[in-house]
Each structure stands twice: as C-alpha cells, then as structure tokens.
N, C-alpha and C. Protein backbone atom coordinates (compact mmCIF):
# COMPACT_ATOMS: atom_id res chain seq x y z
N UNK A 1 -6.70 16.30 -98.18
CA UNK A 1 -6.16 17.59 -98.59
C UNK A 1 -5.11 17.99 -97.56
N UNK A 2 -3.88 18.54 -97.80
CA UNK A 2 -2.62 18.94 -96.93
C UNK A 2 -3.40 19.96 -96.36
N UNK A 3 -2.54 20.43 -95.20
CA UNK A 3 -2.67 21.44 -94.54
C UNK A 3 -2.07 22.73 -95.09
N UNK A 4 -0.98 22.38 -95.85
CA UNK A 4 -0.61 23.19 -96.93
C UNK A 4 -1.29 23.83 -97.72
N UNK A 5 -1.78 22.61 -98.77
CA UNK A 5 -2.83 23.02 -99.86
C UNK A 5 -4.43 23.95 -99.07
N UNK A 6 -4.51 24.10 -97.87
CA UNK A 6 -5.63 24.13 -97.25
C UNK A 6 -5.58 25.68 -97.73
N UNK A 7 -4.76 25.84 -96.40
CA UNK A 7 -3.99 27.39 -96.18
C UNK A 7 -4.06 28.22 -97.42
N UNK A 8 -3.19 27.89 -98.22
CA UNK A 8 -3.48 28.78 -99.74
C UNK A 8 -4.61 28.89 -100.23
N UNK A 9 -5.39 27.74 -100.52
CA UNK A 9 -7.12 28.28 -100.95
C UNK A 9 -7.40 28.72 -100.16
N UNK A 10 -7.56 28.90 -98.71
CA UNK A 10 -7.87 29.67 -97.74
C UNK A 10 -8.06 31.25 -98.02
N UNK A 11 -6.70 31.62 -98.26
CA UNK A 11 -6.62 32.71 -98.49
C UNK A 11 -7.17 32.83 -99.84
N UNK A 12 -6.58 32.24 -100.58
CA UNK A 12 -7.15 33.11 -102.31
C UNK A 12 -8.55 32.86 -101.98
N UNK A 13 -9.37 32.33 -101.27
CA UNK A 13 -10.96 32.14 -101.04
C UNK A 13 -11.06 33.34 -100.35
N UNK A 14 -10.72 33.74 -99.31
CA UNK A 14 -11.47 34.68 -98.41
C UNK A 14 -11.27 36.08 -98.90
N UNK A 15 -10.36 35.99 -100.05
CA UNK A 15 -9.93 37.15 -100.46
C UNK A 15 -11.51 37.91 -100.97
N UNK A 16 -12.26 36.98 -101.22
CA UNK A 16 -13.65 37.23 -101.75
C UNK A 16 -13.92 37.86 -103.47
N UNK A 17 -12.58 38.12 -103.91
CA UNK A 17 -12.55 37.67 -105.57
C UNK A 17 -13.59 37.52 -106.47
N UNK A 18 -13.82 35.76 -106.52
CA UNK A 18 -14.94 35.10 -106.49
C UNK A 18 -15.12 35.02 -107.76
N UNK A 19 -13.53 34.25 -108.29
CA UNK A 19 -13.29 34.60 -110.40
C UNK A 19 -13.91 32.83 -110.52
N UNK A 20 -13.83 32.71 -111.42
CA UNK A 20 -14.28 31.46 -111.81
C UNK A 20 -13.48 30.59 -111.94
N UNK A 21 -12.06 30.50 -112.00
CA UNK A 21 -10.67 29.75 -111.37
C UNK A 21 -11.64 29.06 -110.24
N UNK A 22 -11.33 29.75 -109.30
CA UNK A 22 -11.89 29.41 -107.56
C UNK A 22 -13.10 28.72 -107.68
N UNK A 23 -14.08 28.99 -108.35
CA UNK A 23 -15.45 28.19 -108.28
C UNK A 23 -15.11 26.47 -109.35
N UNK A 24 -13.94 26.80 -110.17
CA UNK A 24 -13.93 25.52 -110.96
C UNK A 24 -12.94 24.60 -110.06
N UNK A 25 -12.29 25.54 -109.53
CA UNK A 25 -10.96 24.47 -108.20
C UNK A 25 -11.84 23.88 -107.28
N UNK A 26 -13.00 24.75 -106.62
CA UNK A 26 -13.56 24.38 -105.57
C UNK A 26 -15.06 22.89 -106.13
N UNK A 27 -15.35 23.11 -107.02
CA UNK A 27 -15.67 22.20 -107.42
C UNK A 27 -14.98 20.70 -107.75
N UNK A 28 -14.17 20.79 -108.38
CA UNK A 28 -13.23 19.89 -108.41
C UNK A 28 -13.08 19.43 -106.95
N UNK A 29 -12.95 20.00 -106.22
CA UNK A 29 -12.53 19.68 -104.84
C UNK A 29 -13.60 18.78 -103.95
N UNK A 30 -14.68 19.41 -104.62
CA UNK A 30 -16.37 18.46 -103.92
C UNK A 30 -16.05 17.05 -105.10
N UNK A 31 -15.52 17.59 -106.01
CA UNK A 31 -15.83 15.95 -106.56
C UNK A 31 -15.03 15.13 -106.34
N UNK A 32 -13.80 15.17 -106.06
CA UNK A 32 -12.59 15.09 -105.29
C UNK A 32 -13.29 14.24 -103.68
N UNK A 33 -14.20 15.05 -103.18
CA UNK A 33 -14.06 14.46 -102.35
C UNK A 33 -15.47 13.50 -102.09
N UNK A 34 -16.32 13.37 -103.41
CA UNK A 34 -17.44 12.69 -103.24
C UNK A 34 -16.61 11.26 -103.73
N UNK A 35 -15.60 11.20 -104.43
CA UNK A 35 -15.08 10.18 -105.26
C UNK A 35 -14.21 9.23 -104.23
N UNK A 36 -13.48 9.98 -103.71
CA UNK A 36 -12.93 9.30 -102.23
C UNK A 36 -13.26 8.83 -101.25
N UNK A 37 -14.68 9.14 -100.88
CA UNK A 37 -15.49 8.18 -100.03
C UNK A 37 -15.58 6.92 -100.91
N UNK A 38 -16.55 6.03 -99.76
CA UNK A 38 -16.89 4.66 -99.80
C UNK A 38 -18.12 4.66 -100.57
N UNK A 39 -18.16 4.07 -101.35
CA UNK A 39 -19.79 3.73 -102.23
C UNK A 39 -20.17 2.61 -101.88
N UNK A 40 -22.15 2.51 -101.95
CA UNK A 40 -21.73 1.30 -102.18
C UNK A 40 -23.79 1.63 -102.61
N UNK A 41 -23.91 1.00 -103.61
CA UNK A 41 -25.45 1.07 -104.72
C UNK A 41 -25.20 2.29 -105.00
N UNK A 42 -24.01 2.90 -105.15
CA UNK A 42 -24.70 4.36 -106.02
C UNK A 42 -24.19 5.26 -104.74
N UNK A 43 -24.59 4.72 -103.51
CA UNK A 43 -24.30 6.37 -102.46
C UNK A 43 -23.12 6.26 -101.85
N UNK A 44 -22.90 7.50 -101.48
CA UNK A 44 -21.52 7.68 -101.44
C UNK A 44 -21.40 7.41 -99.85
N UNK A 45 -20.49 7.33 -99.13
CA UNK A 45 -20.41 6.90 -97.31
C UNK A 45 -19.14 7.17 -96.56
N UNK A 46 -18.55 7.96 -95.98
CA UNK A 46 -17.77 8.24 -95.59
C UNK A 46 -17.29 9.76 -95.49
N UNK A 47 -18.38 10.35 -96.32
CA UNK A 47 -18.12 11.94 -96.73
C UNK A 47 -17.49 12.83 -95.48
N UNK A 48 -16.89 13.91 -95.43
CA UNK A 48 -16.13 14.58 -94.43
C UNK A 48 -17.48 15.63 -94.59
N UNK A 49 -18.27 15.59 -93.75
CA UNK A 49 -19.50 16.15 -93.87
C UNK A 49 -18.89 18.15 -93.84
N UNK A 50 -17.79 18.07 -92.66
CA UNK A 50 -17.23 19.33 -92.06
C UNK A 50 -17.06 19.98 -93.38
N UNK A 51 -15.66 19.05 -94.32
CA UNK A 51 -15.65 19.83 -95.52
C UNK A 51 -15.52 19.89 -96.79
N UNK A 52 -17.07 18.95 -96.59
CA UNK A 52 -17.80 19.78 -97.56
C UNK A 52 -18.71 20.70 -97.37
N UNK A 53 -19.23 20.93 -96.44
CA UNK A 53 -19.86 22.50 -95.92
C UNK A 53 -18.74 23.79 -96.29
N UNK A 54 -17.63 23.29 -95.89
CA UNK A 54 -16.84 24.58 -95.68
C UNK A 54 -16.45 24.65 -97.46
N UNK A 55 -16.44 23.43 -98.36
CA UNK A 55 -16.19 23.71 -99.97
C UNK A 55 -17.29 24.63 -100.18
N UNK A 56 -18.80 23.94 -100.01
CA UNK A 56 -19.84 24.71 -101.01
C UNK A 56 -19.98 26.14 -100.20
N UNK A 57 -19.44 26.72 -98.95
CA UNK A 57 -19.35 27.90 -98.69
C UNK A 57 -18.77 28.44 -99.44
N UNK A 58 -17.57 28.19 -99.67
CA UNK A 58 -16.37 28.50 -100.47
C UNK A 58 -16.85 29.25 -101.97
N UNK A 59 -17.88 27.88 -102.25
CA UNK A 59 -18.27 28.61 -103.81
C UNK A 59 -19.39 29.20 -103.56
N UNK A 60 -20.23 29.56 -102.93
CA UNK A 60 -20.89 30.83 -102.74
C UNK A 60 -20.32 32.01 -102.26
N UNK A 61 -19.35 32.01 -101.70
CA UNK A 61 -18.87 32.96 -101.31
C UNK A 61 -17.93 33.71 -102.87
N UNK A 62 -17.65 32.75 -103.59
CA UNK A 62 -16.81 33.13 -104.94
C UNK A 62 -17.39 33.64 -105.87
N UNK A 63 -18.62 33.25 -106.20
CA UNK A 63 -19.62 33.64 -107.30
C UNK A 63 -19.54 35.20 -107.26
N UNK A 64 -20.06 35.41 -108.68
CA UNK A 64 -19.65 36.55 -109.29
C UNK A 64 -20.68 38.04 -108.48
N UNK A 65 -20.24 39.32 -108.42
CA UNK A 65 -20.97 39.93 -107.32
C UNK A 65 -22.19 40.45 -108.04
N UNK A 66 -22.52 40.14 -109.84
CA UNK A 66 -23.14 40.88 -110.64
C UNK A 66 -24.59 39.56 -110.44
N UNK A 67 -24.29 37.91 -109.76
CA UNK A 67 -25.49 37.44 -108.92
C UNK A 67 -25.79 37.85 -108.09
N UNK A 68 -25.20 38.39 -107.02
CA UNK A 68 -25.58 38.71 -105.75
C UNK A 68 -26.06 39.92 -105.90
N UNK A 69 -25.52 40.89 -106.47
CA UNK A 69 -26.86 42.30 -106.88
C UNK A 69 -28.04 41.71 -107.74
N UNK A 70 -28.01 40.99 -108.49
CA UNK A 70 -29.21 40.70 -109.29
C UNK A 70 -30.15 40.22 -108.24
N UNK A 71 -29.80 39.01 -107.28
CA UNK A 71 -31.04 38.23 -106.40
C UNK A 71 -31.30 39.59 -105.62
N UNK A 72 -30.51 40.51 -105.30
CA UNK A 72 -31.38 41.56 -103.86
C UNK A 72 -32.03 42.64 -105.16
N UNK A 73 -31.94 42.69 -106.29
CA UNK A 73 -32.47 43.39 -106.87
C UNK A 73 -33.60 42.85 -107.50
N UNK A 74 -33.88 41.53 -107.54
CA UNK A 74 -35.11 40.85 -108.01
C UNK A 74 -36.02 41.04 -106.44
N UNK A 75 -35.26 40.52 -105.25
CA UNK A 75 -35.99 40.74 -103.94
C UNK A 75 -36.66 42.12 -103.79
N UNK A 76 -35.90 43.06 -103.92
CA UNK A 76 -36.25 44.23 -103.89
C UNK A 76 -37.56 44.82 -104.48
N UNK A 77 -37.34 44.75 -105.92
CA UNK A 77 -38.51 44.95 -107.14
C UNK A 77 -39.62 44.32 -106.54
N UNK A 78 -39.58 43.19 -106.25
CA UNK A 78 -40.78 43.05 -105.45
C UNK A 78 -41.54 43.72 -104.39
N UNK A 79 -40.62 43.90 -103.44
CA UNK A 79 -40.82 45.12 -102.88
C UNK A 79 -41.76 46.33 -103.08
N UNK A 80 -41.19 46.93 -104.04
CA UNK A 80 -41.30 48.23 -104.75
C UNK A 80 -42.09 48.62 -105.21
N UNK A 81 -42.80 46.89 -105.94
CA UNK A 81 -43.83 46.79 -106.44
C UNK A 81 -45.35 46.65 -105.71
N UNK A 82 -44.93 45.87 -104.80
CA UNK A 82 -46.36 45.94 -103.90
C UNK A 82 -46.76 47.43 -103.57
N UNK A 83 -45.47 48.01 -102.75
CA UNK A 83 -45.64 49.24 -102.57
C UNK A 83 -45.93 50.39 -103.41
N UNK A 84 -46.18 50.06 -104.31
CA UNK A 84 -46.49 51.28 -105.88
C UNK A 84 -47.93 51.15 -105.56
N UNK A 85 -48.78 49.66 -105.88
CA UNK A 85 -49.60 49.34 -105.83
C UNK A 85 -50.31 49.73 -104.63
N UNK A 86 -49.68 49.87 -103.53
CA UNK A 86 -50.63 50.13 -102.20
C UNK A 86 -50.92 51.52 -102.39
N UNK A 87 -49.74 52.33 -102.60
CA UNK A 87 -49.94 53.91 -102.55
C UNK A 87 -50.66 54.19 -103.48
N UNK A 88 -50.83 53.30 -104.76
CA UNK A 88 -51.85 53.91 -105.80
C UNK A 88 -53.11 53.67 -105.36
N UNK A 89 -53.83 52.73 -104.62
CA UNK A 89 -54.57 52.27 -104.03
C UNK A 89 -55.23 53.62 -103.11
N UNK A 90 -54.21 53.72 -101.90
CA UNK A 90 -54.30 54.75 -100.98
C UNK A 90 -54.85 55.99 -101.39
N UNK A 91 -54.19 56.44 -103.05
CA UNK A 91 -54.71 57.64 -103.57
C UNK A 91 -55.43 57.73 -104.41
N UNK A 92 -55.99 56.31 -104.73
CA UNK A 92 -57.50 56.45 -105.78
C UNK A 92 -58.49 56.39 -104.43
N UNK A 93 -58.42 55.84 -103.39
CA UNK A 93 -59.52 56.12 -102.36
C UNK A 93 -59.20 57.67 -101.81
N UNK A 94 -58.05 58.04 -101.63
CA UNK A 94 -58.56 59.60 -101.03
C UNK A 94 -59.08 60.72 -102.11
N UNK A 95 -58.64 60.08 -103.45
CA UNK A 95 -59.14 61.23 -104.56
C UNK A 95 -60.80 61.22 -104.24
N UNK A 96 -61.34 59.89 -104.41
CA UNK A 96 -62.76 59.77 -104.36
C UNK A 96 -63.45 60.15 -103.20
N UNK A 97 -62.70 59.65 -101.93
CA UNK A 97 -63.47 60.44 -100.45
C UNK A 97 -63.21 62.06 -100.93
N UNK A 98 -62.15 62.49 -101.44
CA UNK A 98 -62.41 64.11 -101.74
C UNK A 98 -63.40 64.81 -103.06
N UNK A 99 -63.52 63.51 -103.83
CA UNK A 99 -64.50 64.17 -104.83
C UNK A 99 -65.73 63.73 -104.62
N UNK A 100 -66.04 63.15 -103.33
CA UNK A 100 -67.49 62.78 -102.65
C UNK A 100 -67.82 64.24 -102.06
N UNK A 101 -66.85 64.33 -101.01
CA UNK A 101 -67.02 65.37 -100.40
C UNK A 101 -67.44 66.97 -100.77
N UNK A 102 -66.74 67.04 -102.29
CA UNK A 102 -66.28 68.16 -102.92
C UNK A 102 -68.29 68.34 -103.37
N UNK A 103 -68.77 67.35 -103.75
CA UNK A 103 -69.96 66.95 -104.18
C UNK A 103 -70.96 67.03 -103.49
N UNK A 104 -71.23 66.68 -102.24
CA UNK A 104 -71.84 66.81 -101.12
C UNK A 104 -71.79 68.42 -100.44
N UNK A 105 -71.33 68.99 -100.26
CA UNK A 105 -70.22 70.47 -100.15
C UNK A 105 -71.70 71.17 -101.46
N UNK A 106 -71.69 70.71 -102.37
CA UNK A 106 -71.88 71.43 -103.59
C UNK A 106 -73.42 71.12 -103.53
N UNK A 107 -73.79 70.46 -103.06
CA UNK A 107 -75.36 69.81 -103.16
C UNK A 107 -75.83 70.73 -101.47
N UNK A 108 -75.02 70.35 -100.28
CA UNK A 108 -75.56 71.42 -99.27
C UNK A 108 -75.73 73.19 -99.87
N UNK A 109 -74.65 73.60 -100.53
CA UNK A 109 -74.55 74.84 -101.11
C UNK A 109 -75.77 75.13 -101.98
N UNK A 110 -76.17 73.97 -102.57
CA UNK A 110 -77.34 74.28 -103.46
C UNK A 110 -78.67 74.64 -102.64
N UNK A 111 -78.52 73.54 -101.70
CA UNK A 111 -79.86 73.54 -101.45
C UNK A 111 -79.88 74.70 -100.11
N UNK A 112 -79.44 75.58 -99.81
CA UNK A 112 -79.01 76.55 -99.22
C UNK A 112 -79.51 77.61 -100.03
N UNK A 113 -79.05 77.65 -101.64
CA UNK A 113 -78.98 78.68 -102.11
C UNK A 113 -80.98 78.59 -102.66
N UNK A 114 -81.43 77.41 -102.88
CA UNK A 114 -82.50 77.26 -103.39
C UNK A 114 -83.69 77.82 -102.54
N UNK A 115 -82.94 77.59 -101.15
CA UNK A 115 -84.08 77.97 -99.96
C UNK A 115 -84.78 79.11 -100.07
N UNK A 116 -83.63 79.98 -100.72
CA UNK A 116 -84.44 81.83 -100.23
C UNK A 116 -85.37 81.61 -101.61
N UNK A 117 -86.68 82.58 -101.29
CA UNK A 117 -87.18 82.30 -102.69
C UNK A 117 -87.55 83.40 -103.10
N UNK A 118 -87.07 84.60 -102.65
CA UNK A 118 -86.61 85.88 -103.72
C UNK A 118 -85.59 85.45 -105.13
N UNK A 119 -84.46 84.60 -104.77
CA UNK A 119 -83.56 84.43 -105.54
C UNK A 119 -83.33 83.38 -105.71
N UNK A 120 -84.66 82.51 -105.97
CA UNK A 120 -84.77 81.47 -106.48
C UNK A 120 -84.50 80.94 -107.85
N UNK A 121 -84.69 81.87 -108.84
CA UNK A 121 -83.65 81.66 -109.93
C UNK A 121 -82.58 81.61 -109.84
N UNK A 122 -81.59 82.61 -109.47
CA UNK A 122 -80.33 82.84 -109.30
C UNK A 122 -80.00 81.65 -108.66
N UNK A 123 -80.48 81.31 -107.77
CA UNK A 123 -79.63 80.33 -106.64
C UNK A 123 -79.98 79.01 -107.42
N UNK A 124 -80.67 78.64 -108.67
CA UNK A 124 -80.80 77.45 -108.93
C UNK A 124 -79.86 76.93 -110.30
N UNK A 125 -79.57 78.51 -110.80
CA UNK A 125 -78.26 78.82 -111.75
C UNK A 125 -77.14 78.48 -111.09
N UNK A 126 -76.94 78.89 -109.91
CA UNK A 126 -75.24 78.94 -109.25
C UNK A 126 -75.31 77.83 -108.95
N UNK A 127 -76.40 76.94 -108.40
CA UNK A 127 -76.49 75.66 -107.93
C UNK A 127 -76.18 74.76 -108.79
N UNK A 128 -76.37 75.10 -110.34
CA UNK A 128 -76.40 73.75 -111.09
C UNK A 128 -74.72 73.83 -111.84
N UNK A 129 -74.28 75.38 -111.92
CA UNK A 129 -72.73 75.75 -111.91
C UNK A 129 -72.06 75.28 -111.47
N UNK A 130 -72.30 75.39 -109.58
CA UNK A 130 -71.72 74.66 -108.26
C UNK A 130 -71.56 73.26 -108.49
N UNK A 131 -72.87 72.72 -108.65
CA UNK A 131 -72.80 71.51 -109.05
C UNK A 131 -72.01 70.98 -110.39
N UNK A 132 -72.12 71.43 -111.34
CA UNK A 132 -71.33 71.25 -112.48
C UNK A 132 -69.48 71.44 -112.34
N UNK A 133 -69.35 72.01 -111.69
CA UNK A 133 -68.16 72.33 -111.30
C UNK A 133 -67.35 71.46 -110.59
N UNK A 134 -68.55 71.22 -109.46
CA UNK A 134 -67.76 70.41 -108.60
C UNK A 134 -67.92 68.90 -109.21
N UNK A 135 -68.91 68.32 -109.88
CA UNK A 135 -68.32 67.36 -110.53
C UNK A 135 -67.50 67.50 -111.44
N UNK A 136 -67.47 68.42 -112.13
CA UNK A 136 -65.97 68.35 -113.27
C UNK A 136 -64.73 68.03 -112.08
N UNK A 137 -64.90 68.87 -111.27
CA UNK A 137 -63.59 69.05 -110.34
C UNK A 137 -63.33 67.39 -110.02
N UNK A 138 -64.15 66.71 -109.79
CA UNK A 138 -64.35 65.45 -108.89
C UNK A 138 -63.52 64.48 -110.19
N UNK A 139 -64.30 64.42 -111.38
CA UNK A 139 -63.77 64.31 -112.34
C UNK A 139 -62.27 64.22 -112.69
N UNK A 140 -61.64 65.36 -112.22
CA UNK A 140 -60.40 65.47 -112.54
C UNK A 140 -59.57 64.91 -111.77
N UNK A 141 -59.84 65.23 -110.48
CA UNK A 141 -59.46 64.38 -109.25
C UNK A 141 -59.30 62.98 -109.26
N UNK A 142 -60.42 62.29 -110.20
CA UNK A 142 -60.23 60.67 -110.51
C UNK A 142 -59.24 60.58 -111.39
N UNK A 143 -58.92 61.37 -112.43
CA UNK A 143 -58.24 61.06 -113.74
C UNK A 143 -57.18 61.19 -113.45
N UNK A 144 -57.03 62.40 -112.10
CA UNK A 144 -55.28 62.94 -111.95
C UNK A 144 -54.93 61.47 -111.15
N UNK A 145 -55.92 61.15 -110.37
CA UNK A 145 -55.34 59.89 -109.21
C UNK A 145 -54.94 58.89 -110.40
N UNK A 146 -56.00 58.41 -111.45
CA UNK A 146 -55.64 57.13 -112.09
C UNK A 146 -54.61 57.20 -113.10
N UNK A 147 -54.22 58.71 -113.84
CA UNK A 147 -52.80 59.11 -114.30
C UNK A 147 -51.56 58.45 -113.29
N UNK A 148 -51.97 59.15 -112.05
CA UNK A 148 -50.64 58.71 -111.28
C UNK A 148 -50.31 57.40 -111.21
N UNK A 149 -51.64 56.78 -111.20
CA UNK A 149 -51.06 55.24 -110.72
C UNK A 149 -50.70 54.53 -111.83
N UNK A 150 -51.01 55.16 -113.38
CA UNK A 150 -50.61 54.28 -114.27
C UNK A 150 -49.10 54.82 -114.38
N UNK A 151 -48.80 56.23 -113.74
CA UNK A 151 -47.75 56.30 -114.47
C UNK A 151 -46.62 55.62 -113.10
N UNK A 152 -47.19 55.37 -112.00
CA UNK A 152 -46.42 54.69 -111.02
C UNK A 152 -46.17 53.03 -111.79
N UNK A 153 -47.07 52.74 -111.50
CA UNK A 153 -47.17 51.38 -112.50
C UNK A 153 -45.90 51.14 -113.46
N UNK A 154 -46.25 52.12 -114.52
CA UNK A 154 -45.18 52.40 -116.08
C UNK A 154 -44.12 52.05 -115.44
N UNK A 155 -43.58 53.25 -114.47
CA UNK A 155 -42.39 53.44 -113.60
C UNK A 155 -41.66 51.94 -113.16
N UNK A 156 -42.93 51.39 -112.60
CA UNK A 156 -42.17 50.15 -112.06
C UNK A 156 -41.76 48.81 -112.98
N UNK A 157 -42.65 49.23 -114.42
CA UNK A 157 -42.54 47.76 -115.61
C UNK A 157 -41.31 47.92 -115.84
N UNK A 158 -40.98 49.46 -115.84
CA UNK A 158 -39.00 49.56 -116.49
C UNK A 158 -38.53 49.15 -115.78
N UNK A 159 -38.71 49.66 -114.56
CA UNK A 159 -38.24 48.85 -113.74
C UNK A 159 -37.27 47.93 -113.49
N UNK A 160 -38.47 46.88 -114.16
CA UNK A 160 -38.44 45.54 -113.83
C UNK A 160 -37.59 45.00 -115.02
N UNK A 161 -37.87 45.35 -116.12
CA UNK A 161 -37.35 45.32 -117.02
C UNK A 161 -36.03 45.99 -117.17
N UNK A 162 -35.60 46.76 -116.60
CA UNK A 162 -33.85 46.60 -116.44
C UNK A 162 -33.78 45.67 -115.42
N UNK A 163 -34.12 45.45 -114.39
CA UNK A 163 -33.58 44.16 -113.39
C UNK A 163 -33.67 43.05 -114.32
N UNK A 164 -34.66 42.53 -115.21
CA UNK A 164 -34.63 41.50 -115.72
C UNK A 164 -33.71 41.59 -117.01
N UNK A 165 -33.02 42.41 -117.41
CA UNK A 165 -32.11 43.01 -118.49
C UNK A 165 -30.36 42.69 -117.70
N UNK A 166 -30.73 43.23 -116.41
CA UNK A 166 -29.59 42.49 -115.83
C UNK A 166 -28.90 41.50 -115.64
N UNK A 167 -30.43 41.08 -115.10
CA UNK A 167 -30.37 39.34 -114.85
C UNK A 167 -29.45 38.62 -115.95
N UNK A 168 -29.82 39.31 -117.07
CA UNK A 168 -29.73 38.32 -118.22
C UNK A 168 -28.07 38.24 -118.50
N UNK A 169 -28.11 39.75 -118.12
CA UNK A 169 -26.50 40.50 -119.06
C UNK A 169 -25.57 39.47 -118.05
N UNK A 170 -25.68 39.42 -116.57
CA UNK A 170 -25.14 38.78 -115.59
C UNK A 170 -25.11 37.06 -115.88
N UNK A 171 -25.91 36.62 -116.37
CA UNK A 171 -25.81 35.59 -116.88
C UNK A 171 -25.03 35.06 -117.94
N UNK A 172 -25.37 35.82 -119.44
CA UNK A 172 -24.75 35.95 -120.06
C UNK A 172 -23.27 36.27 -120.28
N UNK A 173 -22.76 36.85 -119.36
CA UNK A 173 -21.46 36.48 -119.06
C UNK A 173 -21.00 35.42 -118.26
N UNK A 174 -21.36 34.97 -117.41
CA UNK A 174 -21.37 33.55 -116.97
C UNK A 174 -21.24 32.38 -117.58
N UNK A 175 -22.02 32.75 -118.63
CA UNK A 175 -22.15 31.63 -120.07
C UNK A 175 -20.71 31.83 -120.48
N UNK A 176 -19.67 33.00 -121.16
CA UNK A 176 -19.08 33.73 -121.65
C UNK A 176 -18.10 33.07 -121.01
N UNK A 177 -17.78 33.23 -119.71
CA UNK A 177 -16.48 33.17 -118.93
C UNK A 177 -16.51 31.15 -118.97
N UNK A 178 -17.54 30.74 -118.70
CA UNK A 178 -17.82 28.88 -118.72
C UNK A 178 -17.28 28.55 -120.04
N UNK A 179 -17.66 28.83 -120.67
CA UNK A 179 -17.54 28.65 -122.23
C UNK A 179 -16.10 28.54 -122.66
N UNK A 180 -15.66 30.26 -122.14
CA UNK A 180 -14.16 30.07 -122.80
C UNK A 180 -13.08 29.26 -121.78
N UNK A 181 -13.18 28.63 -120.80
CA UNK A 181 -12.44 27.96 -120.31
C UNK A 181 -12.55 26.80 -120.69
N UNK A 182 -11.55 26.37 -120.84
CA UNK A 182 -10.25 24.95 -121.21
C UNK A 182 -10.90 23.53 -120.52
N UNK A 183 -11.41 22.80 -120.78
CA UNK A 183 -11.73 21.15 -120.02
C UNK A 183 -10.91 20.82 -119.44
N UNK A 184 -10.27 20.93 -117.99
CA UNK A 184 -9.43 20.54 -117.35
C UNK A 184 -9.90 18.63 -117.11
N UNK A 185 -8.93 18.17 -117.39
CA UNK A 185 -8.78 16.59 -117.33
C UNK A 185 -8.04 16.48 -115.54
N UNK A 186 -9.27 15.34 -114.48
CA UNK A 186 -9.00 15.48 -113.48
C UNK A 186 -7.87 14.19 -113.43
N UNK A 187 -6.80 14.78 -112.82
CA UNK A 187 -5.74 13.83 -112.61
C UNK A 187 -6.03 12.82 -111.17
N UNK A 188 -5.95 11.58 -111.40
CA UNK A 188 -6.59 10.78 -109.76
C UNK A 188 -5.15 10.17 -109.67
N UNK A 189 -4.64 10.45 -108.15
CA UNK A 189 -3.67 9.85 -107.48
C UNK A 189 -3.42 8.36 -107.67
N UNK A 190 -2.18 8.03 -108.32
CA UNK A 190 -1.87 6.71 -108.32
C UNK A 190 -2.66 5.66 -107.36
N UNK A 191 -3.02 4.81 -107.56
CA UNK A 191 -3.21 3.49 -106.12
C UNK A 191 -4.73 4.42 -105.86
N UNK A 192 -5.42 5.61 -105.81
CA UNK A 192 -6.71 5.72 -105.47
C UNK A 192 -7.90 6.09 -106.33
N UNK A 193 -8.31 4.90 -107.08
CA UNK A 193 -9.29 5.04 -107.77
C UNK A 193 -10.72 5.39 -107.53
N UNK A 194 -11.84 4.70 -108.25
CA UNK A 194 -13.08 5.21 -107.59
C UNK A 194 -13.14 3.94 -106.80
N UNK A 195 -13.65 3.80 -105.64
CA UNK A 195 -14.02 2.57 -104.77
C UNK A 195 -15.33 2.29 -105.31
N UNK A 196 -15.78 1.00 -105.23
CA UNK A 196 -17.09 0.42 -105.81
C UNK A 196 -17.67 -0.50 -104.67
C-alpha cells in the first residue's frame, strides 16, 4: 500500500464516520493483504502482522454507532436487571421484618391489655382488633412490597424489550445498507496473482 493511499484512508478513517464504504474498502484491504502473502497448505505466511491490526482497528472503529449503543445497552440492562431484583429482594425482607414486628407490637399490647382483670373483656376485644389489624396491616405491607417488585420487574421486561427492539432495528438496517450495495469485482495487479 503507498504512503499516499495510506494517508487518505487515514484520514477518511479517523474521521470516525464509520459508513459502510470504509468498512467494505477496509475489508477489501485485509483480503488484499491475506492474498499477497506466501501460502503454502492453505495458510497464509508472510502477513504484515502491524497492518493488519491497524486494518481490523480501522473497521471497528467504522461500524455503525447504532452497534455500539446497542452492546452498552445490552451490557447495561443487565445491569439494571440484577439491580431491580436485589432491591425487590431488599424490600420484600424489610416489609416482613416490619410486619413481624408490627405483630409482635400487637401480641405484647394484648397481653398487657389481658393482664388487668377488671377489664378483662374489654382488653380481650381490643386485643383481638389489635391483633386483627395488625395482621391486616402486615398483610398489606406484603402485597404493597410484592406489587412493587412485580411492577419493578414489568418495568424492566420493557425494558428489555425495547433494547432487544433495537438490537433488531440496528441490524436490520445493516442488512438494508449490505444489501443495497453493488458487488464490487476485486481488480488484482497485473504480474501479482494468488501465490500457491
């Protein structure tokens, strides 16, 4: 490759672009230069190890930016997701240490109120109220915790499901842009064929 020809992809590369021109040149260019080495059973020997590192940089660096949000947005979701799961976790155990408590609370109160025995009726009415209460309360406390976590949960399936809606749309144009381009026929320099 000239020092010429270098320079110009140079630049239209670093420009960071990253159209599919550049990824089909830069390919060409790896095959270009797997074809110009020495073969011999099949493997290739002589490769410019330097550049071809610096080609397949080239085409990662070109690829379209609607991959590179999709992979940190698949990384991410993962993320997001453990963490839904821990905090729902976190708050189905503090609902229940509080509707233990709320319960216990309600059972000392009883048996407090049961003690005097002038108002031993009364106190075995308020007691079973107290008690009734505070398990409804406890009750609710579970349902509000396991509401939340399904609806954390819900939260995160959409989630996921637009990232994976992305994924696709991002792909799907990929397909789109491959598709409608032209079969470029590779021209090989007089006198340098494939070596065998």
């Amino acid at each position: 490759m000239s020092d010429e020809r270098m320079v110009v992809q140079r630049s239209s590369y670093m420009s960071g672009r990253g159209s599919q021109e550049d990824i089909l040149k830069l390919l060409d260019s790896l095959e270009e230069l797997a074809e110009n080495s020495y073969s011999l059973f099949g493997k290739a020997w002589g490769v410019d190890l330097e550049e071809f590192h610096m080609l397949t940089n080239k085409v990662r660096a070109s690829l379209p930016d609607e991959v590179r949000r999709a992979t940190r947005v698949a990384n991410d979701s993962d993320k997001i997701v453990s963490a839904a799961k821990e905090e729902a976790n976190i708050i189905a155990e503090k609902a229940i240490d509080e509707a233990n408590r709320v319960v216990e609370e309600a059972r000392q109160m009883a048996a407090k109120l049961i003690d005097t025995s002038e108002i031993n009726r009364l106190a075995k009415a308020q007691a079973q109220d107290i008690m009734a209460n505070a398990e409804a309360s406890a009750r609710e406390i579970r349902r509000g915790a396991d509401e939340y976590a399904r609806d954390v949960l819900a939260a995160m399936e959409n989630h996921l499901a637009n990232v994976m809606g992305a994924l696709q749309k991002g792909r799907e144009k990929l397909e789109v842009r491959i598709s409608s381009q032209q079969p470029v026929e590779a021209a090989i320099p007089a006198g340098r064929g494939i070596r065998r």
